[in-house]
C-alpha atoms as a PDB file:
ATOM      1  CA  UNK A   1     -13.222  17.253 -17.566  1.00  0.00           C
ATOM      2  CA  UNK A   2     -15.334  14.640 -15.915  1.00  0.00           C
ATOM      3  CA  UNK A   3     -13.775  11.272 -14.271  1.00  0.00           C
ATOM      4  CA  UNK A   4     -15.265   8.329 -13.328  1.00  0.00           C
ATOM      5  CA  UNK A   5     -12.083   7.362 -10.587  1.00  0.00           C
ATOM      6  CA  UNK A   6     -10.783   9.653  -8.144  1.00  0.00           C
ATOM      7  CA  UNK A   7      -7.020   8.886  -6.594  1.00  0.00           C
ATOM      8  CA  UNK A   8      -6.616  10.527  -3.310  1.00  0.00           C
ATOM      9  CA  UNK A   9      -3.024  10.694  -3.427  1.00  0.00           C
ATOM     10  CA  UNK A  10      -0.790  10.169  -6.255  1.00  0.00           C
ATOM     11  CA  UNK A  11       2.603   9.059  -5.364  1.00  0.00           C
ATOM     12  CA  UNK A  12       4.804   5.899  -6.625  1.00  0.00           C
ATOM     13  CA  UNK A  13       1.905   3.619  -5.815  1.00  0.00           C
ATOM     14  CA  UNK A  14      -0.893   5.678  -6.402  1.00  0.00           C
ATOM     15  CA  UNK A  15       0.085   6.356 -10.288  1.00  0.00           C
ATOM     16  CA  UNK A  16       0.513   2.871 -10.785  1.00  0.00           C
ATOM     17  CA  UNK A  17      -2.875   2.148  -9.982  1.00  0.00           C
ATOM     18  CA  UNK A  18      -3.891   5.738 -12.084  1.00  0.00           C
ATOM     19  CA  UNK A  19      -2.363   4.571 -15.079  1.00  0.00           C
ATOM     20  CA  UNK A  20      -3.522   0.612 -14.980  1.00  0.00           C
ATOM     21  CA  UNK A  21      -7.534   2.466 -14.601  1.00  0.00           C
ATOM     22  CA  UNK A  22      -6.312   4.980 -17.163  1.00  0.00           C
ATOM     23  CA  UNK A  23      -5.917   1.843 -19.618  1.00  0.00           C
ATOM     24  CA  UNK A  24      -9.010   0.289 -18.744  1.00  0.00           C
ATOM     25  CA  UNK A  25     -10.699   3.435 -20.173  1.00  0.00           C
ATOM     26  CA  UNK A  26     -11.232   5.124 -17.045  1.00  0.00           C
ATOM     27  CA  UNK A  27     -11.204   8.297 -16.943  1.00  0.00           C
ATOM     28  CA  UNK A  28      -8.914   9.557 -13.721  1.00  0.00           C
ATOM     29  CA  UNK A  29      -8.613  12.421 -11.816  1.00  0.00           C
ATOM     30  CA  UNK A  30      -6.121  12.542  -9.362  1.00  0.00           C
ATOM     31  CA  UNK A  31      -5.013  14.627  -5.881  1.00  0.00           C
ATOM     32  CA  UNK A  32      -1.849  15.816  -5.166  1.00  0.00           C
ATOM     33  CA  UNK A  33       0.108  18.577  -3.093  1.00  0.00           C
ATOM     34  CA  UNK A  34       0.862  19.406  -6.678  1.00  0.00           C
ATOM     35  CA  UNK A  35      -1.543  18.657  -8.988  1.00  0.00           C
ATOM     36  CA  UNK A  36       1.073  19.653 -11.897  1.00  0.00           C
ATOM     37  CA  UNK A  37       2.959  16.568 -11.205  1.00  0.00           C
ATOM     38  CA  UNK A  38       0.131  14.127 -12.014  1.00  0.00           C
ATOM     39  CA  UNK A  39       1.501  12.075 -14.814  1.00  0.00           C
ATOM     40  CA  UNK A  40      -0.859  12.225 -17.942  1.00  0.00           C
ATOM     41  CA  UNK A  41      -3.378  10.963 -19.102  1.00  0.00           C
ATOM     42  CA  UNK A  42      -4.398  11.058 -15.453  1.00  0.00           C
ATOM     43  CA  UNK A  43      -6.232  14.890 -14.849  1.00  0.00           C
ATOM     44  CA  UNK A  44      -4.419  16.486 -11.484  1.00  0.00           C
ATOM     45  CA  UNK A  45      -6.033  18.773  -8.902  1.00  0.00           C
ATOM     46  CA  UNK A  46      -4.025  20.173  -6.486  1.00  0.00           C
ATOM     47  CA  UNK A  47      -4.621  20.244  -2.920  1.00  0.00           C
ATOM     48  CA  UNK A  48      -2.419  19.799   0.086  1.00  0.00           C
ATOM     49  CA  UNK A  49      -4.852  17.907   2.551  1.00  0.00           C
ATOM     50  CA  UNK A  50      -2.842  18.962   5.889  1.00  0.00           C
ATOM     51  CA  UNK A  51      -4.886  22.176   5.513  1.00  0.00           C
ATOM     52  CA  UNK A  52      -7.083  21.608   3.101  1.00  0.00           C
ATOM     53  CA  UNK A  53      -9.725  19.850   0.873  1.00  0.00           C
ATOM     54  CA  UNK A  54      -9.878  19.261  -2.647  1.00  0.00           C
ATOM     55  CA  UNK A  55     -12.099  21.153  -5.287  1.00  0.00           C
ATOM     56  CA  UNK A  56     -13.628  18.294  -6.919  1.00  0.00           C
ATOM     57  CA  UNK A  57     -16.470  20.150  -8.999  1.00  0.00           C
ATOM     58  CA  UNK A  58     -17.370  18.364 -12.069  1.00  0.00           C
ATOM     59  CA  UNK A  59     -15.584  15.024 -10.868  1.00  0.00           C
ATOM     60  CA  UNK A  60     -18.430  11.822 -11.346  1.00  0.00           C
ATOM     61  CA  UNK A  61     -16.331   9.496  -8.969  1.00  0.00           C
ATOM     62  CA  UNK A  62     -17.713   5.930  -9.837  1.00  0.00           C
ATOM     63  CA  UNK A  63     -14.271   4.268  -8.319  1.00  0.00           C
ATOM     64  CA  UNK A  64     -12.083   5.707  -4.867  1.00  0.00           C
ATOM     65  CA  UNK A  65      -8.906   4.852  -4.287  1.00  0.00           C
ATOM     66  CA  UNK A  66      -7.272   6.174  -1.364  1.00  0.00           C
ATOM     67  CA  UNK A  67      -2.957   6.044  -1.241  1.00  0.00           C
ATOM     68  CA  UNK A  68      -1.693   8.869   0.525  1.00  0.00           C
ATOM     69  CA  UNK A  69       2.021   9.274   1.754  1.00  0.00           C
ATOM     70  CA  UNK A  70       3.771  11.203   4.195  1.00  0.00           C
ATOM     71  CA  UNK A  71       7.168  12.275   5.977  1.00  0.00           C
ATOM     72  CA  UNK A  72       8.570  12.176   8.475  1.00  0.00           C
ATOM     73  CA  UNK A  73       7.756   8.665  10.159  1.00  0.00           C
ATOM     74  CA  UNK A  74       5.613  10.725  13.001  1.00  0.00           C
ATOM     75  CA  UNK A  75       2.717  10.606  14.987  1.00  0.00           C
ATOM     76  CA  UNK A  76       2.309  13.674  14.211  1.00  0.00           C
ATOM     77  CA  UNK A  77       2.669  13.703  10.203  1.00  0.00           C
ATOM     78  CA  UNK A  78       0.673  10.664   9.929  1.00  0.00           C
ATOM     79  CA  UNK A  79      -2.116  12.370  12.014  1.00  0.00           C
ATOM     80  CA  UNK A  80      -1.738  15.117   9.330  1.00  0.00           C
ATOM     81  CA  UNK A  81      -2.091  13.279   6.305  1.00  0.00           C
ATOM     82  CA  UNK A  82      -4.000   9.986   7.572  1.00  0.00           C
ATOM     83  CA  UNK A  83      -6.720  11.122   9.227  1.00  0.00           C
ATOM     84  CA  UNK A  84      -7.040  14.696   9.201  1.00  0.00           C
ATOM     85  CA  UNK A  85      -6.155  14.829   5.678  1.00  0.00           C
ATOM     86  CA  UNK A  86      -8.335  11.778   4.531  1.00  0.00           C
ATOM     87  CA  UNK A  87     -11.463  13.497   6.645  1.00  0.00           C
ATOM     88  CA  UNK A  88     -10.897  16.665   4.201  1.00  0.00           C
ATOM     89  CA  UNK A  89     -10.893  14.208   1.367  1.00  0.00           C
ATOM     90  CA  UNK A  90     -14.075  13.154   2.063  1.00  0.00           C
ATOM     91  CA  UNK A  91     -15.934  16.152   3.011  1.00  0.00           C
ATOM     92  CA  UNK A  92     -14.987  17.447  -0.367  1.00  0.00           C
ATOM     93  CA  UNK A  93     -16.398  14.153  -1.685  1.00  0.00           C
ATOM     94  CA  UNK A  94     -19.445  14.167   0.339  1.00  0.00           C
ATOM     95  CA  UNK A  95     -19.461  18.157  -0.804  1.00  0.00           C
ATOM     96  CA  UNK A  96     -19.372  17.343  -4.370  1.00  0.00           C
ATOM     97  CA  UNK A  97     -22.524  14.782  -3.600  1.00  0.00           C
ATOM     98  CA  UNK A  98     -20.271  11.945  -5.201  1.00  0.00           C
ATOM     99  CA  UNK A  99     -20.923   8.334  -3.498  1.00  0.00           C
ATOM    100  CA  UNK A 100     -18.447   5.938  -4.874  1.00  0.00           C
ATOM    101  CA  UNK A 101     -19.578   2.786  -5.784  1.00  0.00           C
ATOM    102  CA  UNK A 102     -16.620   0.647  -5.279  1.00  0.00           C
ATOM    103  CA  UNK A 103     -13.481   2.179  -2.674  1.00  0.00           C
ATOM    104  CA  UNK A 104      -9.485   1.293  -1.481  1.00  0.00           C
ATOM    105  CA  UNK A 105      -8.320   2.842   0.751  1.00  0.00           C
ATOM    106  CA  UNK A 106      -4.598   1.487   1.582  1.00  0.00           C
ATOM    107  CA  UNK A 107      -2.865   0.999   4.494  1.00  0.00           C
ATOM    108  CA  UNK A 108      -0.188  -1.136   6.347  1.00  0.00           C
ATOM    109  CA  UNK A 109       0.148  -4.641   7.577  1.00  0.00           C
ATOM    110  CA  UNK A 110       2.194  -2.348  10.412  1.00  0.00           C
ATOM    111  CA  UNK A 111      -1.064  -1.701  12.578  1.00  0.00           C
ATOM    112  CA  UNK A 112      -0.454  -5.531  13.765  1.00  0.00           C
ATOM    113  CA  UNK A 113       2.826  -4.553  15.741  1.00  0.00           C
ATOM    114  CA  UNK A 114       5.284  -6.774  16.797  1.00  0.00           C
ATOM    115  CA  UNK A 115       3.693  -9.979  17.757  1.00  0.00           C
ATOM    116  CA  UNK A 116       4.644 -13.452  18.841  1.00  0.00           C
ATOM    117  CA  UNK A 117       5.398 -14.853  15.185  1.00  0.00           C
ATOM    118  CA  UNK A 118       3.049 -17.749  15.536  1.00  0.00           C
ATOM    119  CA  UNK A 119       0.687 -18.146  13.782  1.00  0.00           C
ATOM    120  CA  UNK A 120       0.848 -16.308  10.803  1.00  0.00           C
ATOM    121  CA  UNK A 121      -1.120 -13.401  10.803  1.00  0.00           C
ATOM    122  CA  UNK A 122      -3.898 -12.957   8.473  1.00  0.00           C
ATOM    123  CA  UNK A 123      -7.312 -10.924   8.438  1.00  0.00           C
ATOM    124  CA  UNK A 124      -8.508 -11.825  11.148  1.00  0.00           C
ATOM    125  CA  UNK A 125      -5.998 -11.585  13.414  1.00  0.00           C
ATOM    126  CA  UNK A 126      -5.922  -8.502  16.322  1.00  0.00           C
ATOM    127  CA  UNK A 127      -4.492  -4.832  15.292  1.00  0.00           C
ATOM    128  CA  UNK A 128      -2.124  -4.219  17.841  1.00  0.00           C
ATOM    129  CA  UNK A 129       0.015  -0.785  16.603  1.00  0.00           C
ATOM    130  CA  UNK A 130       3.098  -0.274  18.261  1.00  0.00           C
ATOM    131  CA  UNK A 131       3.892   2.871  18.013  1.00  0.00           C
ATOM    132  CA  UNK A 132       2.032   6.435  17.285  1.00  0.00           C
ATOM    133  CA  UNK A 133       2.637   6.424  13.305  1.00  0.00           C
ATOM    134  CA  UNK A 134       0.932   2.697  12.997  1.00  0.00           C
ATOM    135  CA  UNK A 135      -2.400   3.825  15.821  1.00  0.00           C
ATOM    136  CA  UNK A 136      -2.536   6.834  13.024  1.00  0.00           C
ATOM    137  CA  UNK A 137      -2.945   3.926  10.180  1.00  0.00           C
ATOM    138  CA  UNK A 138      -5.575   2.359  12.091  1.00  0.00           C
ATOM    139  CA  UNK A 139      -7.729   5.397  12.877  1.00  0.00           C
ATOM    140  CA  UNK A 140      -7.870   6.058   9.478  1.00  0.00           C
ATOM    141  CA  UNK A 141      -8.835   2.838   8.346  1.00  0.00           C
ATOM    142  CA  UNK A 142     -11.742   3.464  11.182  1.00  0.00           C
ATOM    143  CA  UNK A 143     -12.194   6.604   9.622  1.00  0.00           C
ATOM    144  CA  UNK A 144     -12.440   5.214   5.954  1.00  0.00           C
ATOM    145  CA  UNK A 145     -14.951   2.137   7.471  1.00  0.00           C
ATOM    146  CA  UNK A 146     -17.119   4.855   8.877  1.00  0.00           C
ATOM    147  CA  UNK A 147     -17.738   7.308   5.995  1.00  0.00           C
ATOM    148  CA  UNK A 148     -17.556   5.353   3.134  1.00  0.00           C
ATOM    149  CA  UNK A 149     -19.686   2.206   3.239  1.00  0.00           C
ATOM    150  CA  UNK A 150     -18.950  -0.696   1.458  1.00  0.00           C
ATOM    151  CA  UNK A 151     -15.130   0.533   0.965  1.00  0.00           C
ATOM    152  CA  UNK A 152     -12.186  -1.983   1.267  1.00  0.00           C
ATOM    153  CA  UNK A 153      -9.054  -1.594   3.468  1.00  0.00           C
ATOM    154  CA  UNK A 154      -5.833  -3.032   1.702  1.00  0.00           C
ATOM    155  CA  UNK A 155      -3.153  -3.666   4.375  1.00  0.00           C
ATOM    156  CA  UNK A 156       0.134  -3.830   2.218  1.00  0.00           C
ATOM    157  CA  UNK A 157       3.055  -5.383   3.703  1.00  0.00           C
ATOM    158  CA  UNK A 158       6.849  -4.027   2.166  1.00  0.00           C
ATOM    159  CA  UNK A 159       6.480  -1.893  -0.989  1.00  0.00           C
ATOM    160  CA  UNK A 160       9.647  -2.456  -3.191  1.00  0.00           C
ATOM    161  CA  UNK A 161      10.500  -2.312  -6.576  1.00  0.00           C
ATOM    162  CA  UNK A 162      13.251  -5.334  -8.283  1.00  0.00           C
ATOM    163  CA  UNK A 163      15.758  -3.239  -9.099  1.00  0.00           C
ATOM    164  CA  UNK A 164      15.993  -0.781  -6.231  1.00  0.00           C
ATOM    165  CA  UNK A 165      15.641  -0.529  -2.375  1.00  0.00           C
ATOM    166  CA  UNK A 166      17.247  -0.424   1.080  1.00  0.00           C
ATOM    167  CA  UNK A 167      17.849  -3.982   0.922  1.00  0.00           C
ATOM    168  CA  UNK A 168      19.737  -3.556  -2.447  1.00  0.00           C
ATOM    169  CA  UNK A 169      21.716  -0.790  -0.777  1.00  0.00           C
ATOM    170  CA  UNK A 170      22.443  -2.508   2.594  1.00  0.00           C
ATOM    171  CA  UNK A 171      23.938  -5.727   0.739  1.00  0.00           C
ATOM    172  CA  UNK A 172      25.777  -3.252  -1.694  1.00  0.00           C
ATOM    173  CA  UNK A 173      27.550  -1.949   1.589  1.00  0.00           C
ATOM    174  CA  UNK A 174      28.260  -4.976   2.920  1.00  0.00           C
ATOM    175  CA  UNK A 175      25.570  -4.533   5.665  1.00  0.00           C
ATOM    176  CA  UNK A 176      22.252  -6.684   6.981  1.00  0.00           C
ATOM    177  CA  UNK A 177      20.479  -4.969   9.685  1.00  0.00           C
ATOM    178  CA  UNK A 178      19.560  -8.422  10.844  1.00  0.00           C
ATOM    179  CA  UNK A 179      19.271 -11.487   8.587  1.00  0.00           C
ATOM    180  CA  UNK A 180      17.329 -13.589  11.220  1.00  0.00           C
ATOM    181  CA  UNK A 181      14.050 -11.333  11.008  1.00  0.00           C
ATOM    182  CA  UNK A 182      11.453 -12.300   9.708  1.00  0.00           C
ATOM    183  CA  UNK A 183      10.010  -9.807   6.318  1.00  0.00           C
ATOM    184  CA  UNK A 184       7.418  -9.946   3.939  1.00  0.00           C
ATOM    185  CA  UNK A 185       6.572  -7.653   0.987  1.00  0.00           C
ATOM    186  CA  UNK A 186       5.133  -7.140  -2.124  1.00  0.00           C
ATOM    187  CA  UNK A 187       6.230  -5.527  -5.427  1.00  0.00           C
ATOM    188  CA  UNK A 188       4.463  -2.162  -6.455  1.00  0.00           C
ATOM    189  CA  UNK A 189       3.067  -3.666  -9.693  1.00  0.00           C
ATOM    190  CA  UNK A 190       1.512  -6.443  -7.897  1.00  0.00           C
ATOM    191  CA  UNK A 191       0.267  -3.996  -5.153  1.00  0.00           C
ATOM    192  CA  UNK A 192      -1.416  -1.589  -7.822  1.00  0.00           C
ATOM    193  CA  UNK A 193      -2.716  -4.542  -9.758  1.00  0.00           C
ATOM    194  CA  UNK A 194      -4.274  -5.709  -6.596  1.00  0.00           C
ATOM    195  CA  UNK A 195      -5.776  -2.182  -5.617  1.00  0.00           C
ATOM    196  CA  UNK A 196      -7.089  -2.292  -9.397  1.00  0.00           C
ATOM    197  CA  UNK A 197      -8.602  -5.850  -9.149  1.00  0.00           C
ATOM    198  CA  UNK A 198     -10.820  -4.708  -5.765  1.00  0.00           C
ATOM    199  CA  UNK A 199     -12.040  -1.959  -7.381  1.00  0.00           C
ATOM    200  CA  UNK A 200     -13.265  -3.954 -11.020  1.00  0.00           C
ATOM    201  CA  UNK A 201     -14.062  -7.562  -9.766  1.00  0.00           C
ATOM    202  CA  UNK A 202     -17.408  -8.703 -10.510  1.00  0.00           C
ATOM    203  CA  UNK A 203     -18.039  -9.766  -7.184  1.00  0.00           C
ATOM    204  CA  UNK A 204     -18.180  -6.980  -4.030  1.00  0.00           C
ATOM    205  CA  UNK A 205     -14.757  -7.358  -2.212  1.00  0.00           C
ATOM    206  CA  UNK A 206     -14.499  -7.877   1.653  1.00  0.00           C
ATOM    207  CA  UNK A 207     -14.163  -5.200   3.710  1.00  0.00           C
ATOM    208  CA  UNK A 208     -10.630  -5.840   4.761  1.00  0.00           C
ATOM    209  CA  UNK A 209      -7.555  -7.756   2.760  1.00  0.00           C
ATOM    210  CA  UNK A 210      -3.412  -8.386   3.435  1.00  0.00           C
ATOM    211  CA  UNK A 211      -1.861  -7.233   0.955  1.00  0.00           C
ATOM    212  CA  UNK A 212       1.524  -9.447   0.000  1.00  0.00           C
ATOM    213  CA  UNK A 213       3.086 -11.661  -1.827  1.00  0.00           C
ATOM    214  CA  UNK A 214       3.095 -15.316  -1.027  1.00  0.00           C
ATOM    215  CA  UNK A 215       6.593 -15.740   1.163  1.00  0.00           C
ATOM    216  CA  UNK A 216       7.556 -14.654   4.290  1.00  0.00           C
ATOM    217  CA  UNK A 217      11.109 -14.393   4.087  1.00  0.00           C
ATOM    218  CA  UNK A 218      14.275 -14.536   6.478  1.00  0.00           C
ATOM    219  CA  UNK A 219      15.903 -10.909   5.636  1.00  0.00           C
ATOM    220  CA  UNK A 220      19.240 -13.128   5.274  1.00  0.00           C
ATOM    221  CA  UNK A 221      17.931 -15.365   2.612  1.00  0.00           C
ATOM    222  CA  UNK A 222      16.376 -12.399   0.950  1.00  0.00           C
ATOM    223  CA  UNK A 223      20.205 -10.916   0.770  1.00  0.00           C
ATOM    224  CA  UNK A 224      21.873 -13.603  -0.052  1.00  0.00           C
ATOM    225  CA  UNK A 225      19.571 -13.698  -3.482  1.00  0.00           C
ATOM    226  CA  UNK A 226      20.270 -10.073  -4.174  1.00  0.00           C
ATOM    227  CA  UNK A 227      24.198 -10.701  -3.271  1.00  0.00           C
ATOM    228  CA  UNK A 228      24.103 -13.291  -5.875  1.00  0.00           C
ATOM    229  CA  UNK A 229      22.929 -11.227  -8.731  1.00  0.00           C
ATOM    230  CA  UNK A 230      25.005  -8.228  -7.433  1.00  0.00           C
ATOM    231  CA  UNK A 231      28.045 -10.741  -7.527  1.00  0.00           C
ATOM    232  CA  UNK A 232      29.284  -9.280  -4.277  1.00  0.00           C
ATOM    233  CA  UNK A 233      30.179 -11.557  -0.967  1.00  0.00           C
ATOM    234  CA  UNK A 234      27.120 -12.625   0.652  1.00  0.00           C
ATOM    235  CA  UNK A 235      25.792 -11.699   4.136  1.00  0.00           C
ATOM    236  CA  UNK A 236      25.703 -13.592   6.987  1.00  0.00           C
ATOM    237  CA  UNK A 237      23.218 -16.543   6.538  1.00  0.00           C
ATOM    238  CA  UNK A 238      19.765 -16.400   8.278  1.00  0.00           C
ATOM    239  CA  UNK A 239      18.854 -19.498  10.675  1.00  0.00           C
ATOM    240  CA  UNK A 240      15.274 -20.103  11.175  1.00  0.00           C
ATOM    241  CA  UNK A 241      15.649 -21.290  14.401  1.00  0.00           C
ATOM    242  CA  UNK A 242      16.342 -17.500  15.270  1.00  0.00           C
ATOM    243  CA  UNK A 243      13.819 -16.646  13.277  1.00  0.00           C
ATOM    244  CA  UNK A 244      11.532 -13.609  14.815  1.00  0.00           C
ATOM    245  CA  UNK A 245       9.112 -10.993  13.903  1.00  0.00           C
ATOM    246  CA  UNK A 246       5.597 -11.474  12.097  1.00  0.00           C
ATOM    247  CA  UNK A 247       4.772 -13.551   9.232  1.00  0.00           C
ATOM    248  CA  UNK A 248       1.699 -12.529   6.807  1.00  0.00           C
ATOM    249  CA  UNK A 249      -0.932 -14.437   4.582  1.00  0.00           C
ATOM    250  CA  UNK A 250      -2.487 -13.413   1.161  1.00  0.00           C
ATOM    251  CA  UNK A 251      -5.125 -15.975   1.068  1.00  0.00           C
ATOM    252  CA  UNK A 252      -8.033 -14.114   1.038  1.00  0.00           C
ATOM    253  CA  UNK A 253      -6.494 -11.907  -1.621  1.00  0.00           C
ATOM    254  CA  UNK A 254      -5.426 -14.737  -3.490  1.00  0.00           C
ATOM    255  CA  UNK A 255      -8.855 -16.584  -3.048  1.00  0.00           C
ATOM    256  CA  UNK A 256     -10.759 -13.250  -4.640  1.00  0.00           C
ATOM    257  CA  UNK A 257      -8.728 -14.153  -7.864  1.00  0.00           C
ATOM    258  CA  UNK A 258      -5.537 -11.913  -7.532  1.00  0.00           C
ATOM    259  CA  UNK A 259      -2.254 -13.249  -8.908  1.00  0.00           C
ATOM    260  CA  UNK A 260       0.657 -11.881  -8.174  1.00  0.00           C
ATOM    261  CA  UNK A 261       3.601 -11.479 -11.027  1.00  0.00           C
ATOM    262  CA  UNK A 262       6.461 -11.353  -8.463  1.00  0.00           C
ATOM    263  CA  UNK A 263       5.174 -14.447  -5.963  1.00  0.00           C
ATOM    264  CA  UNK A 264       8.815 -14.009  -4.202  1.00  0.00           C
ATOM    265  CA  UNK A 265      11.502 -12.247  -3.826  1.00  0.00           C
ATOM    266  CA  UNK A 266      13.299 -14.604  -6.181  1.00  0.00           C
ATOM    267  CA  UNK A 267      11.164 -13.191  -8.801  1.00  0.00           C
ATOM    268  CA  UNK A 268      10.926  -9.802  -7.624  1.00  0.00           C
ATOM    269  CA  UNK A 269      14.532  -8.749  -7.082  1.00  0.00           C
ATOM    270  CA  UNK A 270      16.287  -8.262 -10.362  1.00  0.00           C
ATOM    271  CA  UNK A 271      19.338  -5.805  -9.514  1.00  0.00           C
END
């Protein structure tokens, strides 16, 4: 069976974005530890890219998306899987003699660190990682710039989905971690639609996006909304003047065309 997209990694997010080509009328082929588990119509190959590539014989890849996943949070698993594992991707690609036209490959808004939360951090503001697991991130989006030309990077802030999550859980229990921090995210439908909209937009895409939604949010006021709809006592309020941690902007993304469907957490959280 020939395919004209190629998922390298095939998780939560990566199906989204499988299925949303899929109804396009791409035809998708996609890699996974186990390639059983690939939902249909999507084809799956197996491969598990710690130790070694796929077999992508036959596969015309026309469209790349890169969304691979990993445990534990580790320097060493994200080596694994981010860098090592994405190299073996792409030898098999390069192997195969496919050259993708168009390319995601997505990664974190965590390479920036912990900065000073002014200003708000866009594109164009410094990678800093702060720890081993976020330097992996970055080396692979190094990686990905290096091998695959023209290819996009899609830093996603928070995945979550509306009805589930750790902040659902936490205010559930009765517990904030800390409702003065600053948070931003950005629901996995509007993530896949935006990995989907980089890869089919007339125009070529930059080489490097933010990927969330269009408020930064106090982690308070974000509980407070899900306390209301869970109709249990709400957690302590947030205060902006304590307000710390980074804030993130989707203009370029936004400016490209993209629209999100869950603009907030307002919208987004629906327990």
């Amino acid at each position: 069976m020939s395919s004209n997209a190629l998922l390298i990694g095939a998780g939560d997010l990566g199906s989204a974005v499988g299925h949303r080509l899929a109804a396009l009328g791409h035809g998708v082929t996609a890699v996974r530890r186990r390639g059983d588990l690939v939902p249909s119509p999507m084809r799956g190959v197996s491969a598990d890219l710690t130790v070694e590539g796929p077999d992508l014989t036959g596969v015309d890849v026309d469209l790349l998306v890169v969304a691979l996943t990993t445990r534990p949070r580790t320097e060493e698993a994200y080596r694994a899987t981010y860098v090592d594992g994405l190299a073996r991707a792409l030898d098999s690609l390069a192997a195969a003699g496919q050259t993708p036209r168009r390319a995601v490959l997505v990664s974190s808004t965590g390479v920036y660190g912990h900065p000073d939360p002014d200003p708000v951090l866009d594109e164009a503001s410094p990678a800093v990682p702060a720890d081993g697991p976020a330097r992996m991130l970055l080396e692979a989006e190094e990686l990905f710039a290096g091998r695959v030309p023209g290819g996009t990077v899609l830093r996603l802030s928070g995945l979550y989905r509306g009805e589930s999550g750790r902040i659902v859980t936490q205010v559930r229990e009765g517990r904030v971690d800390d409702p003065h921090r600053w948070t931003n995210r950005i629901h996995r439908d509007d993530a896949a639609a935006a990995v989907v909209h980089l890869l089919t937009r007339e125009e070529p895409p930059e080489p490097l996006y933010v990927g969330t939604d269009d408020e930064p949010a106090l982690l308070g006021d974000v509980a407070a909304h899900v306390a209301a709809q869970l109709d249990v006592a709400p957690p302590e309020a947030a205060d902006p003047d304590r307000g710390h941690g980074k804030r993130l902007s989707n203009a370029r993304l936004r400016a490209s065309g993209w629209r999100p469907t869950f603009p907030t957490y307002r919208e987004g959280y629906v327990v």
